[in-house]
N, C-alpha and C. Protein backbone atom coordinates (compact mmCIF):
# COMPACT_ATOMS: atom_id res chain seq x y z
N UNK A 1 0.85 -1.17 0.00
CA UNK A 1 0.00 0.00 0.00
C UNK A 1 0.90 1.24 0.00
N UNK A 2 0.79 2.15 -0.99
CA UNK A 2 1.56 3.42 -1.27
C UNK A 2 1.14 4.41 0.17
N UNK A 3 2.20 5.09 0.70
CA UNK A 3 2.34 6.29 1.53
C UNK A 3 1.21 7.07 1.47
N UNK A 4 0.66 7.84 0.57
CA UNK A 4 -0.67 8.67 0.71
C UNK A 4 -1.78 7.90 1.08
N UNK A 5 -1.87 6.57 0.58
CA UNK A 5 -3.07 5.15 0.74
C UNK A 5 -3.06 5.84 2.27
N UNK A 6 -2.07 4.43 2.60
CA UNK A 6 -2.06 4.40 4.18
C UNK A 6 -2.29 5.83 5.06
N UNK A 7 -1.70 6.98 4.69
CA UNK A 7 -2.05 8.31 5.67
C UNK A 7 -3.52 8.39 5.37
N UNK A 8 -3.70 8.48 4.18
CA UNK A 8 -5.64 8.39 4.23
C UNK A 8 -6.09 7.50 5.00
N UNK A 9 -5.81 6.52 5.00
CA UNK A 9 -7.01 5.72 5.52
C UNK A 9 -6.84 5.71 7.22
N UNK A 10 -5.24 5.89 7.23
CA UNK A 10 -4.72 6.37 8.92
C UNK A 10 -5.85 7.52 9.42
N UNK A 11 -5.92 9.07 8.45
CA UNK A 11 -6.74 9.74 8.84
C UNK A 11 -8.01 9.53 9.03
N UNK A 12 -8.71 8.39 8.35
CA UNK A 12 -10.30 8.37 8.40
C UNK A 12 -10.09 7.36 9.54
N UNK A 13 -9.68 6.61 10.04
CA UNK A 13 -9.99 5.80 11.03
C UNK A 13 -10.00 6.64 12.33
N UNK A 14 -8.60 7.73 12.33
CA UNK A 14 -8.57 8.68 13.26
C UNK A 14 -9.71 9.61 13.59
N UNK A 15 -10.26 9.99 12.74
CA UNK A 15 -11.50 10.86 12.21
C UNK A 15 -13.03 10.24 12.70
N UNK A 16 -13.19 9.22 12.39
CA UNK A 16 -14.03 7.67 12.97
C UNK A 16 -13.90 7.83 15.12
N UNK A 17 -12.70 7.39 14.98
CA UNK A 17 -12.53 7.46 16.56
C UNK A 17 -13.37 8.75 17.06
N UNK A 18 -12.99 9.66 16.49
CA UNK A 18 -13.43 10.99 17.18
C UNK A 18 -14.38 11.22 16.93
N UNK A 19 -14.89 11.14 15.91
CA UNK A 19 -16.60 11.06 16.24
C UNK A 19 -17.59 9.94 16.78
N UNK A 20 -17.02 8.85 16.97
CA UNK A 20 -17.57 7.76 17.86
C UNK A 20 -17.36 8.56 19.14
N UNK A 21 -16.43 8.89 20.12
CA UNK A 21 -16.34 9.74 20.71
C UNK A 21 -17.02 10.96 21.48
N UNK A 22 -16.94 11.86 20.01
CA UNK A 22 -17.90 13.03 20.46
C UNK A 22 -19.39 12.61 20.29
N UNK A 23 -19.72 11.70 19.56
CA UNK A 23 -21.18 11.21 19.47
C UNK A 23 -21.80 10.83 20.74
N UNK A 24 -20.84 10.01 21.53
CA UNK A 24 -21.11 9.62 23.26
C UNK A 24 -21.63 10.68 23.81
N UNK A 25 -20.85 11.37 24.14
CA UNK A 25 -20.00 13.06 24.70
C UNK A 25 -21.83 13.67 24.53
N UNK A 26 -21.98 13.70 23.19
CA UNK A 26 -22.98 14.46 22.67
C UNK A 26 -24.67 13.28 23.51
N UNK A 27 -24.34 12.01 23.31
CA UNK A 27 -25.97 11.35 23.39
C UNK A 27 -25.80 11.57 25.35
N UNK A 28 -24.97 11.05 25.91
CA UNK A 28 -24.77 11.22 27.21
C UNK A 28 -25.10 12.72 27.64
N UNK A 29 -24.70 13.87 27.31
CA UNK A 29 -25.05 15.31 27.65
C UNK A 29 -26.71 15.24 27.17
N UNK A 30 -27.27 14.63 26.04
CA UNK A 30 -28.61 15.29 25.45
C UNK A 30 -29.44 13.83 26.50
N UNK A 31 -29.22 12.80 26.66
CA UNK A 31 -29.93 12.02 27.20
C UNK A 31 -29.85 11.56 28.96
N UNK A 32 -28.84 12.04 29.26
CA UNK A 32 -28.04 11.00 30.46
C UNK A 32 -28.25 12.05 31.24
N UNK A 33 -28.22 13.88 31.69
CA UNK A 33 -28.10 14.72 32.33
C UNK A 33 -28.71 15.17 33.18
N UNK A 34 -30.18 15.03 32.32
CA UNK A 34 -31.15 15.79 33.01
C UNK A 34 -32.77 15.03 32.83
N UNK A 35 -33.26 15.37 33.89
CA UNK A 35 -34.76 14.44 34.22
C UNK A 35 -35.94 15.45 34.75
N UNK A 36 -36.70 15.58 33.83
CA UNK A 36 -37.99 16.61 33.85
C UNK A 36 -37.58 18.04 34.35
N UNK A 37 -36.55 18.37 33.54
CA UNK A 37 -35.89 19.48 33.01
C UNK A 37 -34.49 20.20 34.24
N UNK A 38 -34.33 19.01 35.10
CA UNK A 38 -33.59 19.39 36.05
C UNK A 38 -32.28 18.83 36.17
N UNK A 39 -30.92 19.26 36.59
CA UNK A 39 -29.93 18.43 36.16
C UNK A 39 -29.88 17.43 37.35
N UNK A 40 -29.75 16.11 36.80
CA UNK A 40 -30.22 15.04 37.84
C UNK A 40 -28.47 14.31 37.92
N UNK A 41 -28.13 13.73 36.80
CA UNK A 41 -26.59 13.06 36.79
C UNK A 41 -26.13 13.18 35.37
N UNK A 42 -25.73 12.03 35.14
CA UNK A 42 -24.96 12.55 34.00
C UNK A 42 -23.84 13.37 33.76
N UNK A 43 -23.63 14.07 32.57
CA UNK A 43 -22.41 15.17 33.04
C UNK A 43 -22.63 16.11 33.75
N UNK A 44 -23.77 16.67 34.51
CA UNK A 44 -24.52 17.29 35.25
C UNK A 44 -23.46 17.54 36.74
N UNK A 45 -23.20 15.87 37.13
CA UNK A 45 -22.53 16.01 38.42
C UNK A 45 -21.01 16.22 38.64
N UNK A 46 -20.93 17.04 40.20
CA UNK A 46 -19.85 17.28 39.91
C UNK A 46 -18.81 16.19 40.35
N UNK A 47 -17.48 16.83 39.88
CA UNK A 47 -16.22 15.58 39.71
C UNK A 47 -15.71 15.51 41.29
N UNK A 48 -14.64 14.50 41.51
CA UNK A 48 -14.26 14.25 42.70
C UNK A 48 -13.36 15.60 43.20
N UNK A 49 -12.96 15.97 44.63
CA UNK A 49 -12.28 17.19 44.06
C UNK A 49 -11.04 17.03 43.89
N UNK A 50 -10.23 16.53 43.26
CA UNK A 50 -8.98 16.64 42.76
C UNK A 50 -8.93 17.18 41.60
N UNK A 51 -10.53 17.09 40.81
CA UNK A 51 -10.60 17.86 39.74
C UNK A 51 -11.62 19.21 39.78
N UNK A 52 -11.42 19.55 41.19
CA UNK A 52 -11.86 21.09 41.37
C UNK A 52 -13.24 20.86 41.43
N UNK A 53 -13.89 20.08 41.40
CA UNK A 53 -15.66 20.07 41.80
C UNK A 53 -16.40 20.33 40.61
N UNK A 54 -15.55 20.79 39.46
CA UNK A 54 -16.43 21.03 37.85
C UNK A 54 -17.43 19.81 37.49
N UNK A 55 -17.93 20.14 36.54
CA UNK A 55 -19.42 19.78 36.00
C UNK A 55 -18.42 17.97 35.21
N UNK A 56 -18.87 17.17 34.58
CA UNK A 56 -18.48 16.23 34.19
C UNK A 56 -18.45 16.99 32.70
N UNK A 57 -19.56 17.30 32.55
CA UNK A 57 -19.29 18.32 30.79
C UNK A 57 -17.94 19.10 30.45
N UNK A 58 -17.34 19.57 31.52
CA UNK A 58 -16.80 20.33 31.44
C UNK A 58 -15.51 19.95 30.89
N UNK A 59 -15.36 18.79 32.17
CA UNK A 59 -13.98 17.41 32.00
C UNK A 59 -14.08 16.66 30.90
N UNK A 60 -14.86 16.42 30.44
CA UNK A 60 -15.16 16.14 29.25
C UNK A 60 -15.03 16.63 27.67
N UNK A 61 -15.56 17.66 28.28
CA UNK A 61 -15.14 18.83 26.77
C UNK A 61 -14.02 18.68 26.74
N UNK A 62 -13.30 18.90 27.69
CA UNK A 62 -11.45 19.55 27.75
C UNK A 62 -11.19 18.06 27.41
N UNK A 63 -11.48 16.79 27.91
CA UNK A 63 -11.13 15.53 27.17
C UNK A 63 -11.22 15.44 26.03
N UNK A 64 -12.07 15.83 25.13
CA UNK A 64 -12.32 15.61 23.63
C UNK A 64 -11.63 16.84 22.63
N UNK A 65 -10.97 18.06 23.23
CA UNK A 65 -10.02 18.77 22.92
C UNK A 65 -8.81 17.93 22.63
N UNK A 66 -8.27 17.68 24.21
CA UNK A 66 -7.06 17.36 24.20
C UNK A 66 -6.75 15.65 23.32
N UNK A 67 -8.05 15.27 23.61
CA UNK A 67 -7.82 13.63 22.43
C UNK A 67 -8.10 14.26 20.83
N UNK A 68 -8.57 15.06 20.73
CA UNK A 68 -8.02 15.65 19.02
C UNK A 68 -6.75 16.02 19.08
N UNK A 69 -5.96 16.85 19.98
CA UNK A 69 -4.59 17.03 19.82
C UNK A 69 -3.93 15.82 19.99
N UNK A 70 -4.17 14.98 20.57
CA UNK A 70 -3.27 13.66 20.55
C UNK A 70 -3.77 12.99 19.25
N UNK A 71 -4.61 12.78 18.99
CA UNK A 71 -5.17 12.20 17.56
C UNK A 71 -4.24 12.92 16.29
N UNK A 72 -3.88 13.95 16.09
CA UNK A 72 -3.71 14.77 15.50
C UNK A 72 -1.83 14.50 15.51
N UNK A 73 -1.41 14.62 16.69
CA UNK A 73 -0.14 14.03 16.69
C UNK A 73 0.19 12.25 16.52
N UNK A 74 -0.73 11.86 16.64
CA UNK A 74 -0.59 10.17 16.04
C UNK A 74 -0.39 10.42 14.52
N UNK A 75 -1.16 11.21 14.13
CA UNK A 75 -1.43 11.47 12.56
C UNK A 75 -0.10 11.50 12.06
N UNK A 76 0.24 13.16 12.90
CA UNK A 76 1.69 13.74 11.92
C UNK A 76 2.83 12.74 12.09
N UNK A 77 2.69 11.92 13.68
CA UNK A 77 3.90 10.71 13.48
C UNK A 77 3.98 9.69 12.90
N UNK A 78 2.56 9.13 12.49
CA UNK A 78 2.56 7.83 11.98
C UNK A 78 2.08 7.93 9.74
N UNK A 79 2.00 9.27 9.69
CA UNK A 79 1.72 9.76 8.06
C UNK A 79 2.45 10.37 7.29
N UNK A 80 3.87 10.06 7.98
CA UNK A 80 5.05 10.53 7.24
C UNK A 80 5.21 10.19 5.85
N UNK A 81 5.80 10.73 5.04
CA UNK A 81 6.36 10.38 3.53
C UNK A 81 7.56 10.59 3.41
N UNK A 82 8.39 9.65 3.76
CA UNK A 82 9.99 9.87 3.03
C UNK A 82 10.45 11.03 3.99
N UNK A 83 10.40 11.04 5.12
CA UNK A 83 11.31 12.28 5.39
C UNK A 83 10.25 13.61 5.53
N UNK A 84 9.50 14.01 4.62
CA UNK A 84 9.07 15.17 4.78
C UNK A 84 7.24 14.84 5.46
N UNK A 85 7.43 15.77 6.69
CA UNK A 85 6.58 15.37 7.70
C UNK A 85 5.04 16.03 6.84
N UNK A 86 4.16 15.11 7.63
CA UNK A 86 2.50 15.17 7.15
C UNK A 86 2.15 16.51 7.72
């Protein structure tokens, strides 16, 4: 399989992950949160405090940031061509 093959298909699987991902992120916040319009659990509650008492949404968001930047650096390390970086 030629160098551009493989970085494509490297990127769509990467691309896949992250929206399997944010799709959770997203059905868990719209379904899991709140119960006859009140925030009941879900990302609603707050975290243990080592992570400052924030919302689970919150830890979360900043999770699905920082796993695109790591996603993103899997990319540029593993979609090299000959030397000159992706």
């Amino acid at each position: 399989m030629s160098q551009p093959v493989r970085a494509n298909r490297l990127g769509l699987v990467l691309f896949t992950l992250y929206c399997i991902a944010y799709a959770a992120f997203v059905l868990i916040a719209a379904f899991g949160t709140f119960e006859d319009g009140k925030a009941t659990g879900g990302l609603a509650r707050e975290t243990p405090f080592f992570l400052g008492g924030l919302s689970w949404g919150i830890v979360g968001g900043f999770g699905l940031i920082i796993g695109a930047f790591i996603l993103a650096l899997l990319y540029a390390a593993f979609a090299r061509h000959d030397g000159v970086e992706a």
